[in-house]
PDB file of N, CA and C in Angstrom:
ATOM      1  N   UNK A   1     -32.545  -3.916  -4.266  1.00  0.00           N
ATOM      2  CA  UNK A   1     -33.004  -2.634  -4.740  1.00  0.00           C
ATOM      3  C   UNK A   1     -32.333  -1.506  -3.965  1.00  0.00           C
ATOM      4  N   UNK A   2     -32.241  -1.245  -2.647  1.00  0.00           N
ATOM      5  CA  UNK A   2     -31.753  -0.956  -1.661  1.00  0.00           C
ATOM      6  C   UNK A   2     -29.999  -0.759  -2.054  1.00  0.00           C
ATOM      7  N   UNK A   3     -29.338  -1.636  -2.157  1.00  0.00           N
ATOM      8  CA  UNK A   3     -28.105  -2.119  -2.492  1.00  0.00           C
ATOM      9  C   UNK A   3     -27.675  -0.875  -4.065  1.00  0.00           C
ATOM     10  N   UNK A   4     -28.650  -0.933  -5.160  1.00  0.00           N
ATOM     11  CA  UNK A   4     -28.659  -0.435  -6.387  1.00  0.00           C
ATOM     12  C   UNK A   4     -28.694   1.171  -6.123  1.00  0.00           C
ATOM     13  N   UNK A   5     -29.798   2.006  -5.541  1.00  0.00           N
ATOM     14  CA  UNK A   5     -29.963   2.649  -5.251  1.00  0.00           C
ATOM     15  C   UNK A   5     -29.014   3.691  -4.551  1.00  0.00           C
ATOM     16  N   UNK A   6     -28.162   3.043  -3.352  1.00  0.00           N
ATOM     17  CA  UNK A   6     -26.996   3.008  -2.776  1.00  0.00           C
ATOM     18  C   UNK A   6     -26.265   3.555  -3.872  1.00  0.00           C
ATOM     19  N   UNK A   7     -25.920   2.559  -4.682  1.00  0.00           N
ATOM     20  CA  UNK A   7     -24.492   2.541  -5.785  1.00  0.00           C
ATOM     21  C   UNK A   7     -24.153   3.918  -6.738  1.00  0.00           C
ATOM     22  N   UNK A   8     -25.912   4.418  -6.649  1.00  0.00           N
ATOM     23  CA  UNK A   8     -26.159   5.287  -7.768  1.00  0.00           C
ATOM     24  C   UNK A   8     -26.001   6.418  -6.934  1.00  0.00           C
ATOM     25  N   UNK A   9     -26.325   6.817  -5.312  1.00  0.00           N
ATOM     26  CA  UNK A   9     -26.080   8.130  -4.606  1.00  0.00           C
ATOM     27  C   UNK A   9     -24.550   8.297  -4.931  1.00  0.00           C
ATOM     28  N   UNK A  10     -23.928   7.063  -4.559  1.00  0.00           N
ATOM     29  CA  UNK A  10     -22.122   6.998  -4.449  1.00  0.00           C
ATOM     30  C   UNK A  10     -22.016   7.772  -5.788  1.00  0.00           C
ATOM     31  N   UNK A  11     -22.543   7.332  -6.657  1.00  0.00           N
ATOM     32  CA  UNK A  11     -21.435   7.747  -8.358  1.00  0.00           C
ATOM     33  C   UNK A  11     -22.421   9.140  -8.343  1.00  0.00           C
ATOM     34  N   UNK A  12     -23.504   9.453  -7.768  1.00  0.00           N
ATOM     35  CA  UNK A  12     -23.839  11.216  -8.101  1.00  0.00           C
ATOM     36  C   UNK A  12     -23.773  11.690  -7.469  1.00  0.00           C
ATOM     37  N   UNK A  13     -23.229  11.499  -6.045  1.00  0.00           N
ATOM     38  CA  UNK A  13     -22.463  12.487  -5.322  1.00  0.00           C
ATOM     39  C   UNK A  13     -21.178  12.842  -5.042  1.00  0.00           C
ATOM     40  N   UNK A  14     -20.140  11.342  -6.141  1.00  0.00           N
ATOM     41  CA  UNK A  14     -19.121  11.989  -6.160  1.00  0.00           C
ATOM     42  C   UNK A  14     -18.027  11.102  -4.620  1.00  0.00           C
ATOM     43  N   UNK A  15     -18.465  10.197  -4.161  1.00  0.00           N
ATOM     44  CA  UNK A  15     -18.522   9.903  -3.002  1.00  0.00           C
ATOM     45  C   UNK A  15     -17.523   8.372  -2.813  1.00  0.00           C
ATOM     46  N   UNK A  16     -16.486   7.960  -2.511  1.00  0.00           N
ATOM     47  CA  UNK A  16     -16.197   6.855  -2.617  1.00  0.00           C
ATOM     48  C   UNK A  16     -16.671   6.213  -1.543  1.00  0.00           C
ATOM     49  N   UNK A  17     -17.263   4.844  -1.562  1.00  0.00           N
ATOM     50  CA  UNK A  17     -17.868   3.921  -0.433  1.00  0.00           C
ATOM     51  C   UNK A  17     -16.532   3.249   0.656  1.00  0.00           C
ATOM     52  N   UNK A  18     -16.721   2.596   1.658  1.00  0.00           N
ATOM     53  CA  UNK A  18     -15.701   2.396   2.625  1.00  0.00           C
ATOM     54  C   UNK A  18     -14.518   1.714   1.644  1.00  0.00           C
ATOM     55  N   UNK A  19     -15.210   0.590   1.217  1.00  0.00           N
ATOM     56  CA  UNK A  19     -14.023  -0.124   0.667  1.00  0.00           C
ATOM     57  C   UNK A  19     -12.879   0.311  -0.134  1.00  0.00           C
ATOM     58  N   UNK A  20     -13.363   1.693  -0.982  1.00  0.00           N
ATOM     59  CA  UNK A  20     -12.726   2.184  -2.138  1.00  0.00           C
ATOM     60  C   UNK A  20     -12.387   3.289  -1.679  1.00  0.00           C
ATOM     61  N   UNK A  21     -12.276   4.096  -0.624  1.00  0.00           N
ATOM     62  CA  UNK A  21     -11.367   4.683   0.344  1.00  0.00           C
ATOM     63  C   UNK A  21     -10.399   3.867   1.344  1.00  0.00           C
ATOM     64  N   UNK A  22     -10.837   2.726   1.427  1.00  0.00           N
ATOM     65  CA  UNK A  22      -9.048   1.706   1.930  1.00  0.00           C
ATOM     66  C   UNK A  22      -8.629   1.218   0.702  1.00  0.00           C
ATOM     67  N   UNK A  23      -9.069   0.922  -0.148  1.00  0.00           N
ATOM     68  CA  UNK A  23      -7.693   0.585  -1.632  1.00  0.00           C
ATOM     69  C   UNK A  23      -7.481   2.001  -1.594  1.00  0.00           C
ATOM     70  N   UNK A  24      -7.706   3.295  -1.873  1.00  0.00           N
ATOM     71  CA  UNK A  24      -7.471   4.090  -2.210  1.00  0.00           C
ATOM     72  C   UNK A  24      -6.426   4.793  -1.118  1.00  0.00           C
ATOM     73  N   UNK A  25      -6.689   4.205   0.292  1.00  0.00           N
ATOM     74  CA  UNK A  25      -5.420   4.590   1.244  1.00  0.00           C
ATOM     75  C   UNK A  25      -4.193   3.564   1.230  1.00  0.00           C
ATOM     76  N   UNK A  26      -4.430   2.757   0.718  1.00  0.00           N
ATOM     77  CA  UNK A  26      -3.153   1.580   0.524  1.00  0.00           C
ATOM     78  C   UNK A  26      -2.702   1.815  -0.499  1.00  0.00           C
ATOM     79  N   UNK A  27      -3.268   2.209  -1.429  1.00  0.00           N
ATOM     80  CA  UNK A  27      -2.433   2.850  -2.568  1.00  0.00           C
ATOM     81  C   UNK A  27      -1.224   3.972  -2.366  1.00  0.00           C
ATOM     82  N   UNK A  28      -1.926   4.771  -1.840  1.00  0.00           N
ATOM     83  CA  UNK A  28      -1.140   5.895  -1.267  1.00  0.00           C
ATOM     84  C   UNK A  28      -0.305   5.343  -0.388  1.00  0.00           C
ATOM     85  N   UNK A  29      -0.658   4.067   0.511  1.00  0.00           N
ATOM     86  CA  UNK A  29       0.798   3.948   1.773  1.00  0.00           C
ATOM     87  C   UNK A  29       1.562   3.376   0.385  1.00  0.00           C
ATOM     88  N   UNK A  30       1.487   2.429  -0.542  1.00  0.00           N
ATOM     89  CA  UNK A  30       2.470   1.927  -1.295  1.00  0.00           C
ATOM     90  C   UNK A  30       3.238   3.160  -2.134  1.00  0.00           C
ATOM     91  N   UNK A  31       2.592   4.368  -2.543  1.00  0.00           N
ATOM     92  CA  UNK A  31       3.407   5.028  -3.363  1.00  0.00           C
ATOM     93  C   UNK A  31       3.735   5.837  -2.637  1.00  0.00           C
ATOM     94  N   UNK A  32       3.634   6.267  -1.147  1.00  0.00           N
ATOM     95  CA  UNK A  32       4.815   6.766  -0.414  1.00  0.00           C
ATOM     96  C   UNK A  32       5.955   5.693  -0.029  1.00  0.00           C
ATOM     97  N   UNK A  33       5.701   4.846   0.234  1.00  0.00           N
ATOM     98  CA  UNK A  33       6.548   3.622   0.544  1.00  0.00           C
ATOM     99  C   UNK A  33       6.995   3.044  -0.496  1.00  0.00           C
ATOM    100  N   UNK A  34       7.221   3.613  -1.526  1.00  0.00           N
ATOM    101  CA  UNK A  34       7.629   2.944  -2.814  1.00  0.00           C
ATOM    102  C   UNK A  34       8.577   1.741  -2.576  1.00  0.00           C
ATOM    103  N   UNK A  35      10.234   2.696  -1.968  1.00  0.00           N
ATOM    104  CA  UNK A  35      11.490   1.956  -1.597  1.00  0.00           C
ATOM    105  C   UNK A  35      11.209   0.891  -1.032  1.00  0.00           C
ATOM    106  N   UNK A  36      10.405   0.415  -0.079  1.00  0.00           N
ATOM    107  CA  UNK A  36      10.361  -1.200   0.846  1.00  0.00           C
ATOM    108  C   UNK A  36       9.541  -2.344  -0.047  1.00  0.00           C
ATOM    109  N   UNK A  37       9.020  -1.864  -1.032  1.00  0.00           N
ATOM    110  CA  UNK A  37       8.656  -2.887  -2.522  1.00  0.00           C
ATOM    111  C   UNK A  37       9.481  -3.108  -3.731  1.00  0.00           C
ATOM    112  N   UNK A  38       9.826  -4.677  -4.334  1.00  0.00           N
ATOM    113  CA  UNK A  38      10.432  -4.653  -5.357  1.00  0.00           C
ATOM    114  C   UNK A  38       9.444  -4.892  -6.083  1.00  0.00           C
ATOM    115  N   UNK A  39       9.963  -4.050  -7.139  1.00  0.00           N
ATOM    116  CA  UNK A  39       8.974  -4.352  -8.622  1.00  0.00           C
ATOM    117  C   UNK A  39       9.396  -5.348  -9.633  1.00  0.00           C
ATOM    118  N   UNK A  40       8.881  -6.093 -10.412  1.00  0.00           N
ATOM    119  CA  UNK A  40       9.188  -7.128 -11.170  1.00  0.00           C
ATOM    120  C   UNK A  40      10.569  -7.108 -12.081  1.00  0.00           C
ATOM    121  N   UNK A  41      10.814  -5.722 -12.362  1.00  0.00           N
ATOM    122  CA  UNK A  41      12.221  -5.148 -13.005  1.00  0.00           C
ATOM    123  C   UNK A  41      13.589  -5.750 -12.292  1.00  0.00           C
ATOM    124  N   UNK A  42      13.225  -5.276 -10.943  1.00  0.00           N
ATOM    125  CA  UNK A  42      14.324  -5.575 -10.145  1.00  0.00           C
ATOM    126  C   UNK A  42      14.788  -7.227 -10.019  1.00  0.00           C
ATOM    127  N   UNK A  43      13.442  -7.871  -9.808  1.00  0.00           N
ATOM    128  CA  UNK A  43      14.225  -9.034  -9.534  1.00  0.00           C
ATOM    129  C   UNK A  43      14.427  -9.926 -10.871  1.00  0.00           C
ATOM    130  N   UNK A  44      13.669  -9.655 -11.924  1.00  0.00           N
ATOM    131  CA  UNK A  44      13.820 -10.501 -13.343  1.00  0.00           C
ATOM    132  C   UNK A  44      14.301  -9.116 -14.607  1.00  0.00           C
ATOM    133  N   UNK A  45      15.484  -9.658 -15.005  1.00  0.00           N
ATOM    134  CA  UNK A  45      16.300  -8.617 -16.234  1.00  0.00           C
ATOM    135  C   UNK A  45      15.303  -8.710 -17.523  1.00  0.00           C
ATOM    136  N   UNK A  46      14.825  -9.514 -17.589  1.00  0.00           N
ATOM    137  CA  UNK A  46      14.027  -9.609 -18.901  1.00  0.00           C
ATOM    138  C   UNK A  46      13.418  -8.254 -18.985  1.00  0.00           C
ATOM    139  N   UNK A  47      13.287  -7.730 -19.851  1.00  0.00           N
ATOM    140  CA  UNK A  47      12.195  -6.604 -19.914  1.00  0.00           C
ATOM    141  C   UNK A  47      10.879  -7.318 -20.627  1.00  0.00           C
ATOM    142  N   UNK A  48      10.053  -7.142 -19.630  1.00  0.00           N
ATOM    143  CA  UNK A  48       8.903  -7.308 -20.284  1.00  0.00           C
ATOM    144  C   UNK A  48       7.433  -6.457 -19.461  1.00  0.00           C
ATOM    145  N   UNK A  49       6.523  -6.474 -20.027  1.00  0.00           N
ATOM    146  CA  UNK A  49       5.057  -5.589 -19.853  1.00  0.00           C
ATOM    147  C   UNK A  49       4.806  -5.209 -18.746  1.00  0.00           C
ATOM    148  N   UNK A  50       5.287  -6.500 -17.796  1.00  0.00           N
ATOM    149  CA  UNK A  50       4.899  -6.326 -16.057  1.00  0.00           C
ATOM    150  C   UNK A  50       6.273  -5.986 -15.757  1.00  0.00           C
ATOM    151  N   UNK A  51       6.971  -5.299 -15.965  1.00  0.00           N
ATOM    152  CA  UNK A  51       8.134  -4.665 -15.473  1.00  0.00           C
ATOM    153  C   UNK A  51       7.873  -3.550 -13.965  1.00  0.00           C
ATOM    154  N   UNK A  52       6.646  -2.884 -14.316  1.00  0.00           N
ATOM    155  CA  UNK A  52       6.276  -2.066 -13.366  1.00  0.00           C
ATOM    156  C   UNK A  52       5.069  -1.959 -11.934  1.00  0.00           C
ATOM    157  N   UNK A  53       4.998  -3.785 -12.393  1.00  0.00           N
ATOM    158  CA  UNK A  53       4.193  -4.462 -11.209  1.00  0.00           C
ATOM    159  C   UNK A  53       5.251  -4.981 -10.263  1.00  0.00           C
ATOM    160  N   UNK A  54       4.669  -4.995  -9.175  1.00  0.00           N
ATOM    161  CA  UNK A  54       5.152  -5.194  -8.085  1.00  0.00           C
ATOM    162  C   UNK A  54       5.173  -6.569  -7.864  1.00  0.00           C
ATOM    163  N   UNK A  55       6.291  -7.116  -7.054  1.00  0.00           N
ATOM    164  CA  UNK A  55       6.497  -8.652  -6.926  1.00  0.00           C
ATOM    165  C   UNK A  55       6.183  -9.373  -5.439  1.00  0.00           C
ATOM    166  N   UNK A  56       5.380  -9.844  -5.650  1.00  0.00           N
ATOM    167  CA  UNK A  56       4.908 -10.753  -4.260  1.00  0.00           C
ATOM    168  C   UNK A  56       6.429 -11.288  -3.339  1.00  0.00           C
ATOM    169  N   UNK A  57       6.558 -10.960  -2.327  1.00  0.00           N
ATOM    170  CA  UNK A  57       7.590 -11.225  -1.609  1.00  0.00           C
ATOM    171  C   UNK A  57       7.789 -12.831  -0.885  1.00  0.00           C
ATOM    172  N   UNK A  58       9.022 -13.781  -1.399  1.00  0.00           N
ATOM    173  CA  UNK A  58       8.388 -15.094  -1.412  1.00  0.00           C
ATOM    174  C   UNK A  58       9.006 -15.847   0.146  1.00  0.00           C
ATOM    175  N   UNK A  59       9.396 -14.781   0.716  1.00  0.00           N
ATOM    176  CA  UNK A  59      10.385 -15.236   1.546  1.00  0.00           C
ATOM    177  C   UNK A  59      10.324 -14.434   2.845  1.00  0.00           C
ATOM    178  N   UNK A  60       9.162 -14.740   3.647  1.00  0.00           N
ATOM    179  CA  UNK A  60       9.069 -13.607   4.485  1.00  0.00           C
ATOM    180  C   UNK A  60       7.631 -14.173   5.549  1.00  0.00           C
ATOM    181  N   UNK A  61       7.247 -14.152   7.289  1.00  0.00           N
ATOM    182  CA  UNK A  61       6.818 -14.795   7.601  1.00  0.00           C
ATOM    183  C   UNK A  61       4.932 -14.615   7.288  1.00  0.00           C
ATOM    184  N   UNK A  62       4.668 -15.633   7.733  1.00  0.00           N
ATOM    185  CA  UNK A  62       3.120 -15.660   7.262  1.00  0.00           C
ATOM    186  C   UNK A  62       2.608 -14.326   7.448  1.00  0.00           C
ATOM    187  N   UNK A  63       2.011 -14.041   8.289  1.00  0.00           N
ATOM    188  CA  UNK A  63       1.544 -12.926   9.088  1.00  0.00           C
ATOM    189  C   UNK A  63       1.842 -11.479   7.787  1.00  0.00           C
ATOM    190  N   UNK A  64       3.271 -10.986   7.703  1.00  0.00           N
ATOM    191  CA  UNK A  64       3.703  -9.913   6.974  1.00  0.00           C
ATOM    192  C   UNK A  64       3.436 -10.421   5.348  1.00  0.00           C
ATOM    193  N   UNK A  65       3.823 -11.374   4.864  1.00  0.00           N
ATOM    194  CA  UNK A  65       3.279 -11.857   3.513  1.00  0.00           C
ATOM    195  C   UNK A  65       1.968 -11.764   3.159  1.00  0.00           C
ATOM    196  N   UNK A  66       0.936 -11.929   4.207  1.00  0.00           N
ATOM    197  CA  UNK A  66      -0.741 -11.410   4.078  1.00  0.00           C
ATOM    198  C   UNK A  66      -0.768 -10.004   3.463  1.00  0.00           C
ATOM    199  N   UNK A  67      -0.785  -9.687   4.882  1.00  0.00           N
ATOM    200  CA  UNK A  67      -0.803  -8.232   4.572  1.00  0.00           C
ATOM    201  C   UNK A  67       0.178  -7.392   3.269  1.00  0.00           C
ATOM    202  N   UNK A  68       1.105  -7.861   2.905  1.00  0.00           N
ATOM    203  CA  UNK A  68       1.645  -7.016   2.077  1.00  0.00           C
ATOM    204  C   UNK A  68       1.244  -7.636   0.719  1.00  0.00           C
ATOM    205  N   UNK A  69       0.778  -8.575   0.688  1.00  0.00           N
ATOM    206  CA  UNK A  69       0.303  -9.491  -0.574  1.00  0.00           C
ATOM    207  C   UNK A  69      -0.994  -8.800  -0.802  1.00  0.00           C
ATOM    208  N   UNK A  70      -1.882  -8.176  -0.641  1.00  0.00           N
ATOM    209  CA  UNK A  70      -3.063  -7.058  -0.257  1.00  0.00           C
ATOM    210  C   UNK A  70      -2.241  -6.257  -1.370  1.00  0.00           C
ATOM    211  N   UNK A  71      -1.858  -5.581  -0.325  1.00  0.00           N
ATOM    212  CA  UNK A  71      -1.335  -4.326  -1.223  1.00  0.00           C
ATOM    213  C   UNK A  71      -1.041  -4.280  -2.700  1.00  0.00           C
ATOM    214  N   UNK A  72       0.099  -5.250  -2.751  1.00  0.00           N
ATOM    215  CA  UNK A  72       0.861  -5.839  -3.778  1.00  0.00           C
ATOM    216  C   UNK A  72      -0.198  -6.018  -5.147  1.00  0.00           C
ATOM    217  N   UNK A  73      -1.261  -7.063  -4.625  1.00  0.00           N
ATOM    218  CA  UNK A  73      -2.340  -7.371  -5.136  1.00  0.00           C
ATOM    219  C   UNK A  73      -2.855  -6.213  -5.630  1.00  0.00           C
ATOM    220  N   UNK A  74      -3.494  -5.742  -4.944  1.00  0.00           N
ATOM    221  CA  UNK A  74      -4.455  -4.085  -5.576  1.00  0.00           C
ATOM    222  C   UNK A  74      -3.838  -3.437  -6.529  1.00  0.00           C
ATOM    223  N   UNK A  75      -2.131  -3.117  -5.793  1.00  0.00           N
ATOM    224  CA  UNK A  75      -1.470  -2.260  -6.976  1.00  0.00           C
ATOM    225  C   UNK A  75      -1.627  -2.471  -8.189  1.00  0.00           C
ATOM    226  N   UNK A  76      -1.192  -4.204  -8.168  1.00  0.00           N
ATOM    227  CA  UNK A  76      -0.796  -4.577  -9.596  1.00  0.00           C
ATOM    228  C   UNK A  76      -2.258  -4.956 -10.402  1.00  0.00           C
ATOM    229  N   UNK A  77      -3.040  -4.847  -9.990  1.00  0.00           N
ATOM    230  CA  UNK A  77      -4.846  -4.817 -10.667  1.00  0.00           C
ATOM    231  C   UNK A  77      -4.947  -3.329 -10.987  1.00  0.00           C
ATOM    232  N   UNK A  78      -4.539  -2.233 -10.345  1.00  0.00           N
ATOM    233  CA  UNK A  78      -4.361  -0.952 -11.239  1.00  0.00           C
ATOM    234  C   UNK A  78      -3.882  -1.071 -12.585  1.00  0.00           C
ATOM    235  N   UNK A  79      -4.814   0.093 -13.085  1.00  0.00           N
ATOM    236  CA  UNK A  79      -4.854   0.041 -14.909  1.00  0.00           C
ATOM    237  C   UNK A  79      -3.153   0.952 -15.026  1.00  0.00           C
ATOM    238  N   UNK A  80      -2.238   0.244 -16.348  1.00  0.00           N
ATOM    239  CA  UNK A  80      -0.897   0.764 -16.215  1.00  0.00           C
ATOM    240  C   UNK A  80      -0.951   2.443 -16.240  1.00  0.00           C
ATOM    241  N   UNK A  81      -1.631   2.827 -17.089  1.00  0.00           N
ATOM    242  CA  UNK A  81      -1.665   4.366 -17.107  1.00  0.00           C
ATOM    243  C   UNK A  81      -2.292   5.044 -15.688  1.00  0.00           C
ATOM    244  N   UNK A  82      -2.558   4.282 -14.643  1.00  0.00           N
ATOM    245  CA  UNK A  82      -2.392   4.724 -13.052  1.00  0.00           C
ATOM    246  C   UNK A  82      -1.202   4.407 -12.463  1.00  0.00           C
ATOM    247  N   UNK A  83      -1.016   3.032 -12.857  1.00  0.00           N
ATOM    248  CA  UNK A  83       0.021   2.935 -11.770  1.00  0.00           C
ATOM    249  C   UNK A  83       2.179   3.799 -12.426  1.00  0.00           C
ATOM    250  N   UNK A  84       1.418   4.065 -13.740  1.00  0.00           N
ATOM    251  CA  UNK A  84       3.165   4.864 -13.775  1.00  0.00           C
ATOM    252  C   UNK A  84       2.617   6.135 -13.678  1.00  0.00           C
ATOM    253  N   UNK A  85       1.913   6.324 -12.851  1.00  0.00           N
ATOM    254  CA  UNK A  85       1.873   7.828 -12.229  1.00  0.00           C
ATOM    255  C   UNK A  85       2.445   7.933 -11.035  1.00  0.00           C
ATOM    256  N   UNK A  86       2.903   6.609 -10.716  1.00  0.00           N
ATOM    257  CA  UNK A  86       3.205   6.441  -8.807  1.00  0.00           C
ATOM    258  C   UNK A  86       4.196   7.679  -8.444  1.00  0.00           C
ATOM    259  N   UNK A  87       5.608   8.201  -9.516  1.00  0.00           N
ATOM    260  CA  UNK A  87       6.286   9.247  -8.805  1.00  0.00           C
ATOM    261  C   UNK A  87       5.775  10.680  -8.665  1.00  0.00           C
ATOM    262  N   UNK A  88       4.370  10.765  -9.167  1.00  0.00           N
ATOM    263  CA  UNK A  88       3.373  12.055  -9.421  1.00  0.00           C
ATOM    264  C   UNK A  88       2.807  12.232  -8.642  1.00  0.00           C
ATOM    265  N   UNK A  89       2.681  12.394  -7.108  1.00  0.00           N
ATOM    266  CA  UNK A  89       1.789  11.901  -5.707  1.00  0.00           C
ATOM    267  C   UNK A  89       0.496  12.654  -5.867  1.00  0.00           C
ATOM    268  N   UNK A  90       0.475  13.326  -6.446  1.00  0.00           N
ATOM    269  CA  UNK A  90      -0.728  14.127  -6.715  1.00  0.00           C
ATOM    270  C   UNK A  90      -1.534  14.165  -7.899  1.00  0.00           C
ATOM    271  N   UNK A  91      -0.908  13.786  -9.176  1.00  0.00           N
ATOM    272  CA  UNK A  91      -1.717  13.251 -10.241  1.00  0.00           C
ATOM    273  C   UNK A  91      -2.312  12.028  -9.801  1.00  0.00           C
ATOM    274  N   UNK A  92      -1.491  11.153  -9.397  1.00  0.00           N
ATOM    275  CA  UNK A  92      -1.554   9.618  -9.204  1.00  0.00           C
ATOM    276  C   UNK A  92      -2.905   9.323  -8.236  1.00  0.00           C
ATOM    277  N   UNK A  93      -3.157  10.448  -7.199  1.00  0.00           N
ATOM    278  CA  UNK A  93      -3.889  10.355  -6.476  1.00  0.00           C
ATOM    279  C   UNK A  93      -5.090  10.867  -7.408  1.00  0.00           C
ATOM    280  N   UNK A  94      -5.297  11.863  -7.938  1.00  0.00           N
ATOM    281  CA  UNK A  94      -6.512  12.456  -8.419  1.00  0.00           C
ATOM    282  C   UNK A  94      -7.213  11.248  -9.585  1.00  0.00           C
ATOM    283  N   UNK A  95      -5.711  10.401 -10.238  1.00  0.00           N
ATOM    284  CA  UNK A  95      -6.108   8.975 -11.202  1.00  0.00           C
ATOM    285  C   UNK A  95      -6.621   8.517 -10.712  1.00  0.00           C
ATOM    286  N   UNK A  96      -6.491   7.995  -9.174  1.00  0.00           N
ATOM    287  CA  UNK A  96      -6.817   6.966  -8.862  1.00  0.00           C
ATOM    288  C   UNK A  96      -8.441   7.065  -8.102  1.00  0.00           C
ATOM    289  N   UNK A  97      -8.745   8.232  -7.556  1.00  0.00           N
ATOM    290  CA  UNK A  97     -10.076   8.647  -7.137  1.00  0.00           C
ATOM    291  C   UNK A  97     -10.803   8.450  -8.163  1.00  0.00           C
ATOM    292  N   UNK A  98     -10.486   9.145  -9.708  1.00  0.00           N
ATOM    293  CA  UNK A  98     -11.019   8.498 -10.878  1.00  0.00           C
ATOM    294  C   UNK A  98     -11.299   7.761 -11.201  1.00  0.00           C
ATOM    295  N   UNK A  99     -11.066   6.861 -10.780  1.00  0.00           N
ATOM    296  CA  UNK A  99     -10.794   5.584 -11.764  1.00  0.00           C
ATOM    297  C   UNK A  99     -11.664   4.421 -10.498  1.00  0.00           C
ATOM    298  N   UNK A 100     -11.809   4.988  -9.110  1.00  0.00           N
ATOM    299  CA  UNK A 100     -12.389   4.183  -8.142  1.00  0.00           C
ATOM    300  C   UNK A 100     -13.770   4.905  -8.542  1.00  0.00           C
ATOM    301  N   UNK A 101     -13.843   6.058  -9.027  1.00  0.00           N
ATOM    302  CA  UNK A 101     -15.733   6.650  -8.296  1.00  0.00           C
ATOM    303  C   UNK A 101     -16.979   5.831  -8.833  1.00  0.00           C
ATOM    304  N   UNK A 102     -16.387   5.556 -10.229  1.00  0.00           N
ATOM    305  CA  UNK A 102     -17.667   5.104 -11.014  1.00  0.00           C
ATOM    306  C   UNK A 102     -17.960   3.271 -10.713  1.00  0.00           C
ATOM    307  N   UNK A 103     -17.031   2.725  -9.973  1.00  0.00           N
ATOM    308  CA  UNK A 103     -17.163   1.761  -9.773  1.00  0.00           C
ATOM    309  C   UNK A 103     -17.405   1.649  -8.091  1.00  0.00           C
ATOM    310  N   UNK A 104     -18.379   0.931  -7.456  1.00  0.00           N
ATOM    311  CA  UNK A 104     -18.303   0.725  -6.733  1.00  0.00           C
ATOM    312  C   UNK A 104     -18.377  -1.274  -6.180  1.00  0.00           C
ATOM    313  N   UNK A 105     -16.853  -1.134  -5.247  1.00  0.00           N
ATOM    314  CA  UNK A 105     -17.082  -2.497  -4.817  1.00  0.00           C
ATOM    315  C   UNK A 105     -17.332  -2.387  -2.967  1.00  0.00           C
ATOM    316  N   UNK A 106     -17.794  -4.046  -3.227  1.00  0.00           N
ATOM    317  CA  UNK A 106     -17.834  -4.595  -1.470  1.00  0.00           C
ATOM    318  C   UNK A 106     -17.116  -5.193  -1.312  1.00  0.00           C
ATOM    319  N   UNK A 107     -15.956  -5.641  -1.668  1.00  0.00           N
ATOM    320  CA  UNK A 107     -15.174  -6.340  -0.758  1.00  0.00           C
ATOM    321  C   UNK A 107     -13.659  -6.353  -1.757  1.00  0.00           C
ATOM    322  N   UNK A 108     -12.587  -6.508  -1.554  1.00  0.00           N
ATOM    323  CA  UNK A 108     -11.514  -6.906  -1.416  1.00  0.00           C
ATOM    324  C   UNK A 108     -11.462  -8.121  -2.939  1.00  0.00           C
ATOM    325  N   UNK A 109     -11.952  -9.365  -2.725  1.00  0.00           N
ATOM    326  CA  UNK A 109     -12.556 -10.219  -3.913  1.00  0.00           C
ATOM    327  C   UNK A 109     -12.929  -9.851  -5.001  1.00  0.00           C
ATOM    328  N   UNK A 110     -13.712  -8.681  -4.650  1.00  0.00           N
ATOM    329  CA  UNK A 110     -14.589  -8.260  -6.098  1.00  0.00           C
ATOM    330  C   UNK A 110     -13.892  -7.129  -6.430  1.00  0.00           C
ATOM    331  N   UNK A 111     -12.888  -6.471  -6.135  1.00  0.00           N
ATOM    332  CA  UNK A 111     -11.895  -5.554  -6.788  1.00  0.00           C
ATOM    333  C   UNK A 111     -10.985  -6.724  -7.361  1.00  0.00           C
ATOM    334  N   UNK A 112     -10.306  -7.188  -6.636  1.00  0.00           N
ATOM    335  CA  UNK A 112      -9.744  -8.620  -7.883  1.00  0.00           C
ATOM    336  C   UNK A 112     -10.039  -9.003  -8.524  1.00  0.00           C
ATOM    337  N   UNK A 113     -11.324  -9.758  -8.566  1.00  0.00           N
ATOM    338  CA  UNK A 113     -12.103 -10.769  -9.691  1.00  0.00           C
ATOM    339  C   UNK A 113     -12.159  -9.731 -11.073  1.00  0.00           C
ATOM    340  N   UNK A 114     -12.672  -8.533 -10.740  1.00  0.00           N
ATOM    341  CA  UNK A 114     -13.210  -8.029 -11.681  1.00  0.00           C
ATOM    342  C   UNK A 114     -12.256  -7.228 -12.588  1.00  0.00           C
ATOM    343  N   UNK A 115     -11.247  -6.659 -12.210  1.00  0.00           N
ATOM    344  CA  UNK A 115     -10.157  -6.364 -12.896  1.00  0.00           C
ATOM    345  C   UNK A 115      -9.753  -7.030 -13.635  1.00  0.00           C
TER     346      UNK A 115
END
């Protein structure tokens, strides 16, 4: 009840909860950091749908493959009409506060699963 209650201050005050202010700052390190990510374009000629998702890096040591597999992850669970806003740093950002407020998650899992 407690938990519910919570969910409902977040979406009427406008307020993103911890979790959805760190996707929402990793978002932003990826679309300033665009250049040190390949996107699916680059490494496969085919054109196809996921052209503008980002490609899990397959060759690189444990440790840095975590962490950037995160990122990678979140991006590419963004809805497409957010993520081709990435060269817009300031639309892209105001999308993406959007598009986090009305939802609120706890963890990392449940932004995946549920996308």
């Amino acid at each position: 009840m407690l938990v519910l209650n919570i969910s409902i201050l977040f979406k009427k005050l406008e307020i993103l909860p911890v979790i959805s202010l760190y996707f929402h700052s990793l978002m932003l390190f990826v679309v300033d950091n665009w250049h040190y990510f390949q996107n699916n374009s680059t490494v496969d000629e085919n054109n196809t749908r996921y052209n503008n998702r980002l490609c899990i890096p397959s060759v690189t040591p444990a440790a840095i493959q975590r962490g950037t597999t995160y990122y990678i992850k979140i991006f590419n669970k963004l809805p497409p009409e957010i993520s081709v806003l990435k060269n817009y740093k300031t639309i892209f950002k105001s999308a993406l506060r959007k598009y986090l407020l009305p939802q609120v998650f706890h963890s990392i899992e449940e932004f995946l699963s549920n996308n």
